[in-house]
C-alpha atoms as a PDB file:
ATOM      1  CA  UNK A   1      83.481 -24.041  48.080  1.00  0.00           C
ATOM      2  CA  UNK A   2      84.641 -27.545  48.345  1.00  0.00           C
ATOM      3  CA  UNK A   3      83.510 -30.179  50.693  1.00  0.00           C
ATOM      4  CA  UNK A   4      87.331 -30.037  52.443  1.00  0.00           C
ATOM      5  CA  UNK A   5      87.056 -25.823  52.729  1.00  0.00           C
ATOM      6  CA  UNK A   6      83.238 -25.784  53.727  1.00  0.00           C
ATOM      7  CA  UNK A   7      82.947 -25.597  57.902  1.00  0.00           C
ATOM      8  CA  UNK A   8      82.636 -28.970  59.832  1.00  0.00           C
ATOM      9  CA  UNK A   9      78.652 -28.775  59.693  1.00  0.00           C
ATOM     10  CA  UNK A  10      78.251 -27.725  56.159  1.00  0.00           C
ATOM     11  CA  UNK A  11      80.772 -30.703  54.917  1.00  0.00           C
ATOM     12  CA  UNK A  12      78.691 -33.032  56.970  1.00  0.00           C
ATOM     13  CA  UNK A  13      75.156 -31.653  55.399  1.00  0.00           C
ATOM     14  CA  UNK A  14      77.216 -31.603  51.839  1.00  0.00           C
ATOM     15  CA  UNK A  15      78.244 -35.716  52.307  1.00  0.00           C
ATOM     16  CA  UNK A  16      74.935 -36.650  53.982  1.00  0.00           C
ATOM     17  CA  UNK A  17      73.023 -35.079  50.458  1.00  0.00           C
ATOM     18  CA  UNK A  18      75.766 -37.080  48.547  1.00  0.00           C
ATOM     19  CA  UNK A  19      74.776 -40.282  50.530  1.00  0.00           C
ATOM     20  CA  UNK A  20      71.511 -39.711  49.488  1.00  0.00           C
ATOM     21  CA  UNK A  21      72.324 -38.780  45.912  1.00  0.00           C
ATOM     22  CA  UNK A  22      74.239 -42.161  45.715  1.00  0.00           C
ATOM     23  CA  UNK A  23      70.622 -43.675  45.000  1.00  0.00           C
ATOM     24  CA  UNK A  24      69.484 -41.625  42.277  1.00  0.00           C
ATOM     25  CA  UNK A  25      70.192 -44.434  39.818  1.00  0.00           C
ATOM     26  CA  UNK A  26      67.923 -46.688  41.027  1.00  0.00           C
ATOM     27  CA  UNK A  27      70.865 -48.673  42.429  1.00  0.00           C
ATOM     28  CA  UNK A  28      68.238 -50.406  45.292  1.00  0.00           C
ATOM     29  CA  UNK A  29      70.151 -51.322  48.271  1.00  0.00           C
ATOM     30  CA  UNK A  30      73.694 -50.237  48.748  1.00  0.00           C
ATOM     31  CA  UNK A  31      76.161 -51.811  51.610  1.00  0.00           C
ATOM     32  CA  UNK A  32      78.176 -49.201  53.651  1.00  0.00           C
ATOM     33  CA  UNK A  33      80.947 -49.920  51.511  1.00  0.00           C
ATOM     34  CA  UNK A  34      79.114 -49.513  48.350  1.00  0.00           C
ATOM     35  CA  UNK A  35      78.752 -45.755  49.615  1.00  0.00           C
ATOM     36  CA  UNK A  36      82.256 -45.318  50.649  1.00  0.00           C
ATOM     37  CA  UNK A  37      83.009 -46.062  47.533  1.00  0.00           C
ATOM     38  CA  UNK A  38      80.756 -44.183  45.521  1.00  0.00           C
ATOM     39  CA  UNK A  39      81.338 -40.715  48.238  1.00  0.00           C
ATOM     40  CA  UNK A  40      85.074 -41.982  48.157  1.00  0.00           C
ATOM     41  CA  UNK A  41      84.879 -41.669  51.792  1.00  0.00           C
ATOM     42  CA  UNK A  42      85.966 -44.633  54.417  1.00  0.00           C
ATOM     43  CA  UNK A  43      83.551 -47.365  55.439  1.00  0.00           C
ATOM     44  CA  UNK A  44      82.723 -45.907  59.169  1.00  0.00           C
ATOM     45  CA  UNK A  45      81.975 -42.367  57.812  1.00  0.00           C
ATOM     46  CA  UNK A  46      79.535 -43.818  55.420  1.00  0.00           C
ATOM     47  CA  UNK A  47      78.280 -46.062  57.824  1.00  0.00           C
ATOM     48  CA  UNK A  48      77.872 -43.195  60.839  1.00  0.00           C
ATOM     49  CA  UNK A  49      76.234 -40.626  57.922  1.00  0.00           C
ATOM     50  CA  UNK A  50      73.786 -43.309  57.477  1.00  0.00           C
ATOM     51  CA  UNK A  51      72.801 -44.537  60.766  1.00  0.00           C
ATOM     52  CA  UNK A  52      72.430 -40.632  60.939  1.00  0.00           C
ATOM     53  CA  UNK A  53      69.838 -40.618  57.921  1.00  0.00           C
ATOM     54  CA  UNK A  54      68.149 -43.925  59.530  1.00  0.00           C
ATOM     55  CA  UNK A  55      67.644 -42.192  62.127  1.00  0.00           C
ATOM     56  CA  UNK A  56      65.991 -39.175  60.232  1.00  0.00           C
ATOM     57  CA  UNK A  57      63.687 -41.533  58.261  1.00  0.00           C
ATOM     58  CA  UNK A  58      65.888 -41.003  54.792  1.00  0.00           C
ATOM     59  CA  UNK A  59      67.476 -43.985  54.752  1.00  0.00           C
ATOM     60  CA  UNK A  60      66.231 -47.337  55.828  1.00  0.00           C
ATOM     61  CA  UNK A  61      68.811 -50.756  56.748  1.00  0.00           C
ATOM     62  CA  UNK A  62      67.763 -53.932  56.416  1.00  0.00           C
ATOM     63  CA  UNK A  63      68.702 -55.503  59.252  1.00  0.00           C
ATOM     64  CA  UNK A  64      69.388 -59.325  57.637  1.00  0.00           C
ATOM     65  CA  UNK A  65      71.558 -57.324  54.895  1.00  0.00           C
ATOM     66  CA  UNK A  66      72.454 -54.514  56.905  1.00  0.00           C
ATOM     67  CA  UNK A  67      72.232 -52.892  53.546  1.00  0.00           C
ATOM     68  CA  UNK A  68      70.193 -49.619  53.020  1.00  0.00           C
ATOM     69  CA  UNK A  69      67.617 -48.285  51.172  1.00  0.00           C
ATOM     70  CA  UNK A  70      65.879 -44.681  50.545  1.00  0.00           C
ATOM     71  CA  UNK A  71      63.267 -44.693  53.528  1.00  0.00           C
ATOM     72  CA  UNK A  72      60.112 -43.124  54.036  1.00  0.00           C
ATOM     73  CA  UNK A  73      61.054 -39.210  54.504  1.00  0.00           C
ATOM     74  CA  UNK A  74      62.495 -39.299  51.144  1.00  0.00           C
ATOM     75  CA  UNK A  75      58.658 -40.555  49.691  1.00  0.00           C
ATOM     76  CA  UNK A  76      57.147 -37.996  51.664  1.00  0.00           C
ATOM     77  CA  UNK A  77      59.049 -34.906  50.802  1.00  0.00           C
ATOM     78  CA  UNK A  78      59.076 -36.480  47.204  1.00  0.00           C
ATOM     79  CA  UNK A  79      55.196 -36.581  46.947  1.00  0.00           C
ATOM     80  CA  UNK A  80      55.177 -33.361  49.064  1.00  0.00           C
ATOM     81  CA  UNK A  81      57.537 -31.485  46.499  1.00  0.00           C
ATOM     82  CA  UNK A  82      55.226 -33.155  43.318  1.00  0.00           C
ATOM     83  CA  UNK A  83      52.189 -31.869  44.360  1.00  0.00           C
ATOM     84  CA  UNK A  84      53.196 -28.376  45.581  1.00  0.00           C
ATOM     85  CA  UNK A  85      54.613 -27.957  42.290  1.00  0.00           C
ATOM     86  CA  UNK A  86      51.051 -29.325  41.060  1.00  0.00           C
ATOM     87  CA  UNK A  87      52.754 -31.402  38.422  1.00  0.00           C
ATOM     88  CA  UNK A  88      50.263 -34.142  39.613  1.00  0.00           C
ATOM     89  CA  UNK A  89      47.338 -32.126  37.499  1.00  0.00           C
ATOM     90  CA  UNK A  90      49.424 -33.102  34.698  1.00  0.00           C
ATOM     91  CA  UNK A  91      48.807 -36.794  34.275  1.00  0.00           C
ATOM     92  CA  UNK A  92      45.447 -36.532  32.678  1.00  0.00           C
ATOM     93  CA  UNK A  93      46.625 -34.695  30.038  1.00  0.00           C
ATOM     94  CA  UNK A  94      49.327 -35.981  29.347  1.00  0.00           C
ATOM     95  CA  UNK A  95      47.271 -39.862  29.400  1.00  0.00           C
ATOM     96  CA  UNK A  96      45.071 -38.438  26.341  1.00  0.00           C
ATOM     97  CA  UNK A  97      48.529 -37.047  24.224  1.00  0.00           C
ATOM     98  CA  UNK A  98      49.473 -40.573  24.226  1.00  0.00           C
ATOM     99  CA  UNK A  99      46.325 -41.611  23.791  1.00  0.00           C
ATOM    100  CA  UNK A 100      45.785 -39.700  20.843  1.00  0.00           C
ATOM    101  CA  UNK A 101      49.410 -40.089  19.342  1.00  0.00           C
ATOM    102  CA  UNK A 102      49.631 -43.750  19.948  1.00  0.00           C
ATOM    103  CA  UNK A 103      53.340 -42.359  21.420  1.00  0.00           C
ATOM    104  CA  UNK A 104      54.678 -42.206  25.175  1.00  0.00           C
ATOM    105  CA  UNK A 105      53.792 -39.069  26.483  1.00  0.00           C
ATOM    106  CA  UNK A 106      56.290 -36.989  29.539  1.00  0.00           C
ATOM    107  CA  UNK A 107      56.507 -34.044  31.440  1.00  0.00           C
ATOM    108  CA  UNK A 108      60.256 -33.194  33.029  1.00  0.00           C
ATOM    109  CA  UNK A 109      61.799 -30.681  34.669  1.00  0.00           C
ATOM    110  CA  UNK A 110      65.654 -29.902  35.253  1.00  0.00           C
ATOM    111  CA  UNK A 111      67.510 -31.025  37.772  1.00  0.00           C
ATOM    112  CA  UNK A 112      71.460 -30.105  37.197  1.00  0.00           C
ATOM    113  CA  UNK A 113      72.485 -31.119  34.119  1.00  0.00           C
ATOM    114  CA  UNK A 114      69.562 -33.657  33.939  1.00  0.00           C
ATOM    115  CA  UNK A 115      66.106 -33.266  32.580  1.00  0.00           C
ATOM    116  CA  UNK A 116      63.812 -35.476  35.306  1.00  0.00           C
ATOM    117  CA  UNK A 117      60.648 -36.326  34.079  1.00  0.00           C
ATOM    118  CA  UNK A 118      58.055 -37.120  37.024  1.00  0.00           C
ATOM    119  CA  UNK A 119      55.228 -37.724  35.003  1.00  0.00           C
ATOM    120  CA  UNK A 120      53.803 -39.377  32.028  1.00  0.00           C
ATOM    121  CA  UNK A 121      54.358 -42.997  30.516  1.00  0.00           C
ATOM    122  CA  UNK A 122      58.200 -43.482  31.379  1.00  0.00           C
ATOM    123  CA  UNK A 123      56.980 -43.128  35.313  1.00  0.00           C
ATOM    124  CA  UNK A 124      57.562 -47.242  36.296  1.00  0.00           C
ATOM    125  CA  UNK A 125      53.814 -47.371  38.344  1.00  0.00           C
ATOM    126  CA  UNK A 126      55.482 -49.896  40.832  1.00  0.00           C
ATOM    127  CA  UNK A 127      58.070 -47.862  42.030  1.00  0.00           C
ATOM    128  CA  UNK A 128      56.879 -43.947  40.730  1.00  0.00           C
ATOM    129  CA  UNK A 129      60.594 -43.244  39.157  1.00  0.00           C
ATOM    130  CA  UNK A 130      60.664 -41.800  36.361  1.00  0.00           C
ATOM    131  CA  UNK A 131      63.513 -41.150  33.678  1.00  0.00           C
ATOM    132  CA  UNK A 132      66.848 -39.165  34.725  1.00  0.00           C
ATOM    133  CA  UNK A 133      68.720 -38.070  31.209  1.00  0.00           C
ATOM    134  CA  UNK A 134      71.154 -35.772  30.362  1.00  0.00           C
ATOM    135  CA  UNK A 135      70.470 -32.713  28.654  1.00  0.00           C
ATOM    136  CA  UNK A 136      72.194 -32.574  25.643  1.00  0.00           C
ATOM    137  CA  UNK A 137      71.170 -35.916  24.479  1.00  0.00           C
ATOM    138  CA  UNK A 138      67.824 -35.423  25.038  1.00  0.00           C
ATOM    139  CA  UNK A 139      64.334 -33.544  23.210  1.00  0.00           C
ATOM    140  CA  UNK A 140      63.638 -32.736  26.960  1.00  0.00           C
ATOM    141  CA  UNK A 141      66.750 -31.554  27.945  1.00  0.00           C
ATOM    142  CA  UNK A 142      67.616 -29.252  24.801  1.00  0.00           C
ATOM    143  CA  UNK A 143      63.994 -27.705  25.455  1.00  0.00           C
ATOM    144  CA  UNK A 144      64.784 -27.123  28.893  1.00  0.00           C
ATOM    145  CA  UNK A 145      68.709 -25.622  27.616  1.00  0.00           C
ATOM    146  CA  UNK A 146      66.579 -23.893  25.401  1.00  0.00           C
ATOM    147  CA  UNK A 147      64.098 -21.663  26.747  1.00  0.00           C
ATOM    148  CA  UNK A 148      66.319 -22.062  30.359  1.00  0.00           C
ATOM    149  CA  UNK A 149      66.377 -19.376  32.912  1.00  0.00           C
ATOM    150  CA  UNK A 150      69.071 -16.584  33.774  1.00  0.00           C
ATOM    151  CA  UNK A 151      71.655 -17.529  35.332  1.00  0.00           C
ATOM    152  CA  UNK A 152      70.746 -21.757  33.731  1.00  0.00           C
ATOM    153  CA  UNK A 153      71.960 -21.049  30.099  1.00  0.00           C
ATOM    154  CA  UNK A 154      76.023 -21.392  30.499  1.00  0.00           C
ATOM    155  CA  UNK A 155      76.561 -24.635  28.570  1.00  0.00           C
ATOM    156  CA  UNK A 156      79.833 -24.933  29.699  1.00  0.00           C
ATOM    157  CA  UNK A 157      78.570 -25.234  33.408  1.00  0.00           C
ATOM    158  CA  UNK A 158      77.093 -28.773  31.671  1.00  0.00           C
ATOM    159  CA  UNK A 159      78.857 -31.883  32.485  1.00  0.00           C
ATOM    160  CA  UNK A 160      80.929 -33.578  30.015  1.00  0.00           C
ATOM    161  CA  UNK A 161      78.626 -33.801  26.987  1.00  0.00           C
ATOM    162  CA  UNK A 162      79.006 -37.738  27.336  1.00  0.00           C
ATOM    163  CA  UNK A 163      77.987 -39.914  23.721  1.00  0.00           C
ATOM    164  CA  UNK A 164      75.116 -41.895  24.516  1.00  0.00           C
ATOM    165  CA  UNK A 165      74.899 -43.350  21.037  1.00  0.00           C
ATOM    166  CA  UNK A 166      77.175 -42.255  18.201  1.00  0.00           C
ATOM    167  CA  UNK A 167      74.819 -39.607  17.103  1.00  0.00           C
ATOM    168  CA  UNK A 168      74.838 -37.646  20.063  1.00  0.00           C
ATOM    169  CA  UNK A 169      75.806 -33.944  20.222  1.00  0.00           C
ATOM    170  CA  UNK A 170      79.206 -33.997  22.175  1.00  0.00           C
ATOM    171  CA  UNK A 171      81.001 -30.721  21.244  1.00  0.00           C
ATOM    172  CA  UNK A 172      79.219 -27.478  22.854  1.00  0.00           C
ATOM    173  CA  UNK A 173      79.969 -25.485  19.818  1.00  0.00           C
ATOM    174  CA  UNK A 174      77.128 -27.633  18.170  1.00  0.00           C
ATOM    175  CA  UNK A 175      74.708 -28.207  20.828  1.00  0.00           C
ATOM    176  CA  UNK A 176      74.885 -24.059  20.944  1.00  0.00           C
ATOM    177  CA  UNK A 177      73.801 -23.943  17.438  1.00  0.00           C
ATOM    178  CA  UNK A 178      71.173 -26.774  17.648  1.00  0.00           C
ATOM    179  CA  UNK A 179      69.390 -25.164  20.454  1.00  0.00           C
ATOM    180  CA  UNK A 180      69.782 -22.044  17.974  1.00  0.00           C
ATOM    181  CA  UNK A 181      67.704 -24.444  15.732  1.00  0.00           C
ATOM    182  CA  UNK A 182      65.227 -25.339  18.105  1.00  0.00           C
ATOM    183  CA  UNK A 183      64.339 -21.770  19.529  1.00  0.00           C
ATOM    184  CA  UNK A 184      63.504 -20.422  16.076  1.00  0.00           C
ATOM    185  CA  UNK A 185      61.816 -24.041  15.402  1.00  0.00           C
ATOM    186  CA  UNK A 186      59.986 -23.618  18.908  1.00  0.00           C
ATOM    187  CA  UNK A 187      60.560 -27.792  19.153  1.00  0.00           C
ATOM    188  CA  UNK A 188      63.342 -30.024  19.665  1.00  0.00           C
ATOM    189  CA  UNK A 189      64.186 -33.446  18.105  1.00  0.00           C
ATOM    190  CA  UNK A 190      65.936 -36.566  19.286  1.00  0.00           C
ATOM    191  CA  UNK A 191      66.475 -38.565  16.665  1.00  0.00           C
ATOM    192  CA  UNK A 192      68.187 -41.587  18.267  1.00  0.00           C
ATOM    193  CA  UNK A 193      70.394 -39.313  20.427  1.00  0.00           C
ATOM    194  CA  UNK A 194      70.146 -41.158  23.374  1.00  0.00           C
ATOM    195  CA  UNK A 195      69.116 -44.285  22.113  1.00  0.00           C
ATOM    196  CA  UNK A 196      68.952 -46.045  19.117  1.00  0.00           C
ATOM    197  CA  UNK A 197      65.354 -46.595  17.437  1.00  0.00           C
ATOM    198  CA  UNK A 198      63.721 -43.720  19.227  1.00  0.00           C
ATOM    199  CA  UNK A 199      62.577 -40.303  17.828  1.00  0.00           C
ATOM    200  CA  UNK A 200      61.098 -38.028  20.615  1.00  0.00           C
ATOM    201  CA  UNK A 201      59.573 -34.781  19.681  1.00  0.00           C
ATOM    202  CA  UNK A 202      60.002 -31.832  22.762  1.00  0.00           C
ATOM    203  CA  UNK A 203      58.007 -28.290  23.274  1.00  0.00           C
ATOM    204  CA  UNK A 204      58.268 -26.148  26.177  1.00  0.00           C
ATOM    205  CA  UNK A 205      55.531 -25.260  28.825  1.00  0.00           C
ATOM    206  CA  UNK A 206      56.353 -21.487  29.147  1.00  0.00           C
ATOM    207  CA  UNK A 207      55.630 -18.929  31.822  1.00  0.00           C
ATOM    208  CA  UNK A 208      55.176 -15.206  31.263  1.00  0.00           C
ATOM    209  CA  UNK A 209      58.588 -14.446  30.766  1.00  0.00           C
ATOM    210  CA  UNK A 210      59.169 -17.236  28.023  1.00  0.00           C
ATOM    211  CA  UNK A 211      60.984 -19.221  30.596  1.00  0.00           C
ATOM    212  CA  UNK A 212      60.690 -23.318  30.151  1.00  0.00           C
ATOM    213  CA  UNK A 213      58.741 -24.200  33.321  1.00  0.00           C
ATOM    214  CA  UNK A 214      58.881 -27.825  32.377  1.00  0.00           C
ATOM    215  CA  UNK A 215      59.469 -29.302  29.076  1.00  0.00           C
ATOM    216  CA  UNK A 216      56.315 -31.926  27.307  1.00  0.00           C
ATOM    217  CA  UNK A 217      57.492 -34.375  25.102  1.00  0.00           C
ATOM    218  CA  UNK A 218      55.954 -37.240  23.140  1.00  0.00           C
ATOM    219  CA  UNK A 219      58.504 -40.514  22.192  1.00  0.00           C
ATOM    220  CA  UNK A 220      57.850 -43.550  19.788  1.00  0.00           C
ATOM    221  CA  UNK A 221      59.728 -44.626  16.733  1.00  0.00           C
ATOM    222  CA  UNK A 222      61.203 -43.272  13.697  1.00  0.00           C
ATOM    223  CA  UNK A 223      58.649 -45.355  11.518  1.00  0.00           C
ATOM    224  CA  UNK A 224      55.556 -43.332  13.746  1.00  0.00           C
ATOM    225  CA  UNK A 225      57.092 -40.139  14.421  1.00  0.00           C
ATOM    226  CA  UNK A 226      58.162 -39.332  10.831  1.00  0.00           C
ATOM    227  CA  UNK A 227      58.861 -35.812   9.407  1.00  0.00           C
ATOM    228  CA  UNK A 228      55.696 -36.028   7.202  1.00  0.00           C
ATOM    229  CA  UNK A 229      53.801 -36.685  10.243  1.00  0.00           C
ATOM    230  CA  UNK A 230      55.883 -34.394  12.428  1.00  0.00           C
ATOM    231  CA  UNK A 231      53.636 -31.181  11.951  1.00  0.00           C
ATOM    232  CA  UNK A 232      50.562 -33.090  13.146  1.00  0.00           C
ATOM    233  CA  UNK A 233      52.265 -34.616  16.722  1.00  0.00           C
ATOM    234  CA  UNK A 234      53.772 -31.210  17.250  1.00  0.00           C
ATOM    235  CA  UNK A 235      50.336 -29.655  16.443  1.00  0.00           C
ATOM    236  CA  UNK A 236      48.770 -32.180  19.998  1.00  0.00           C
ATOM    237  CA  UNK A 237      51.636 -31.694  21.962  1.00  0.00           C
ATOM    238  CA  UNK A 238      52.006 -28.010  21.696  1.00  0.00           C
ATOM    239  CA  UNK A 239      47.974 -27.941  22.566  1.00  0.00           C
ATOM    240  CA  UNK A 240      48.817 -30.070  25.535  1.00  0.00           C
ATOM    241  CA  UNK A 241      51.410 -27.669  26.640  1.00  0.00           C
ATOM    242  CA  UNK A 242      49.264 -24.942  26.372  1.00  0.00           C
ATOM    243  CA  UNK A 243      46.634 -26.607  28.606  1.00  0.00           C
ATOM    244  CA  UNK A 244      49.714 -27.638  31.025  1.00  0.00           C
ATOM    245  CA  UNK A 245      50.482 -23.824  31.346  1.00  0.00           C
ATOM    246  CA  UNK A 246      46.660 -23.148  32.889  1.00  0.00           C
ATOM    247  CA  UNK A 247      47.128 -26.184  34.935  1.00  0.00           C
ATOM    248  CA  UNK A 248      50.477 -26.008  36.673  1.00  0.00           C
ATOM    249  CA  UNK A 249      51.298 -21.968  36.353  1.00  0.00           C
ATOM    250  CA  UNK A 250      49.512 -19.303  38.875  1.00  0.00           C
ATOM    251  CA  UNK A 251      48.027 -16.891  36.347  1.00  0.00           C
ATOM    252  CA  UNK A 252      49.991 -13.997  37.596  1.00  0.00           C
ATOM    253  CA  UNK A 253      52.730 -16.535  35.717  1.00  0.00           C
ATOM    254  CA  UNK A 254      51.059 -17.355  32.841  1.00  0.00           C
ATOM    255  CA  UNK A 255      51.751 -16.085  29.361  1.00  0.00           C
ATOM    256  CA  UNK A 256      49.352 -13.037  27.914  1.00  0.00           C
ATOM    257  CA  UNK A 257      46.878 -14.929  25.486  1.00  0.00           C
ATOM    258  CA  UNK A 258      45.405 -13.101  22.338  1.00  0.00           C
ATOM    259  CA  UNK A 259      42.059 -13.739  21.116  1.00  0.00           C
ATOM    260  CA  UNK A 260      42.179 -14.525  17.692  1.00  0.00           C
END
């Protein structure tokens, strides 16, 4: 259903999300016409859908500017939403992976056709943002395409597989057979993918029905993260998903463990 079929109340709950979504790149303070022309709507809708958000608390204006900013219910529900997922357990572990690799370590999580990691090194610690990437062109995201859920594996339900760099995977006919590659490898690569100079290795933190609850990955250069290195990083980071799997999944979730 599109925004013009939806009823009146559901178009206005559809454009108020979109308002919100306008911030998701970091893009700090936005002017009612900077969101009329982002929602391609006129300048008094945006402006009345965000004096409606001010109100709520999920938008803030500044009122020398008169521009606007994400306000305190969108903090709250954020931190709410972190810890009820308990993804804030994983920060210690995730501090001695990089620790012990030398390399940035991350936890994500899909969101869309974006892997959104939340916590780890690439979290800014002034602002708590994290990294928003596209799948494809990501170790993250093709772990999270990889093991995805029912009903999440259609990779034409992606976005345009947009080139990031000239190496990335941009035809779904090949991103199909790489995450072939990386299920029987059980680890994905980015090997300057999405940006030039960076090698990130990926694993999967799986639930009981081999599911990719979040994706772990560890990120440094191609002259650290080398392939005759490779099986020793994968060797940390796969024990750090493991322990992530205790941590974040209820146990009626967790996968069966054998004893050796």
């Amino acid at each position: 259903m599109t925004t013009t079929d939806a009823p009146a109340g559901a178009q206005a709950v559809t454009r108020a999300l979109g308002l919100l979504h306008c911030f998701r790149d970091n893009a700090g303070e936005l002017s009612a016409s900077d969101l009329a022309r982002r929602m391609e709507l006129s300048v008094s809708t945006s402006h009345r859908l965000a004096r409606t958000l001010v109100a709520a608390g999920f938008l803030e204006q500044d009122r020398r500017t008169a521009r606007y900013r994400l306000g305190p219910s969108v903090a709250e529900l954020g931190q709410l939403s972190l810890h009820q997922r308990g993804l804030h357990r994983a920060a210690p572990e995730l501090a001695a992976l990089s620790a012990a690799t030398a390399a940035t370590a991350d936890l994500a999580i899909r969101s869309g056709g974006h892997a959104v990691i939340l916590v780890g090194g690439s979290v800014q610690p002034s602002t708590g943002l994290g990294l928003r990437r596209p799948l494809h062109s990501t170790a993250l995201g093709k772990v999270l395409l990889a093991w995805a859920r029912p009903g999440e594996d259609d990779l034409t339900a992606l976005p345009p597989l947009a080139a990031q760099t000239d190496r990335t995977i941009v035809d779904p006919v090949a991103l199909a057979a790489e995450l072939t590659l990386v299920r029987a490898a059980g680890y994905a690569l980015n090997d300057g993918e999405s940006a030039y100079g960076v090698r990130t290795l990926g694993v999967p933190v799986l639930d009981a029905a081999g599911h990719a609850h979040s994706a772990l990955a560890v990120r440094s250069t191609p002259d650290v993260l080398t392939d005759a290195r490779l099986p020793w990083f994968l060797s940390r980071a796969r024990a750090c998903a493991e322990a992530l799997e205790v941590l974040l999944l209820a146990p009626n979730e967790r996968r069966a463990r054998t004893l050796d």
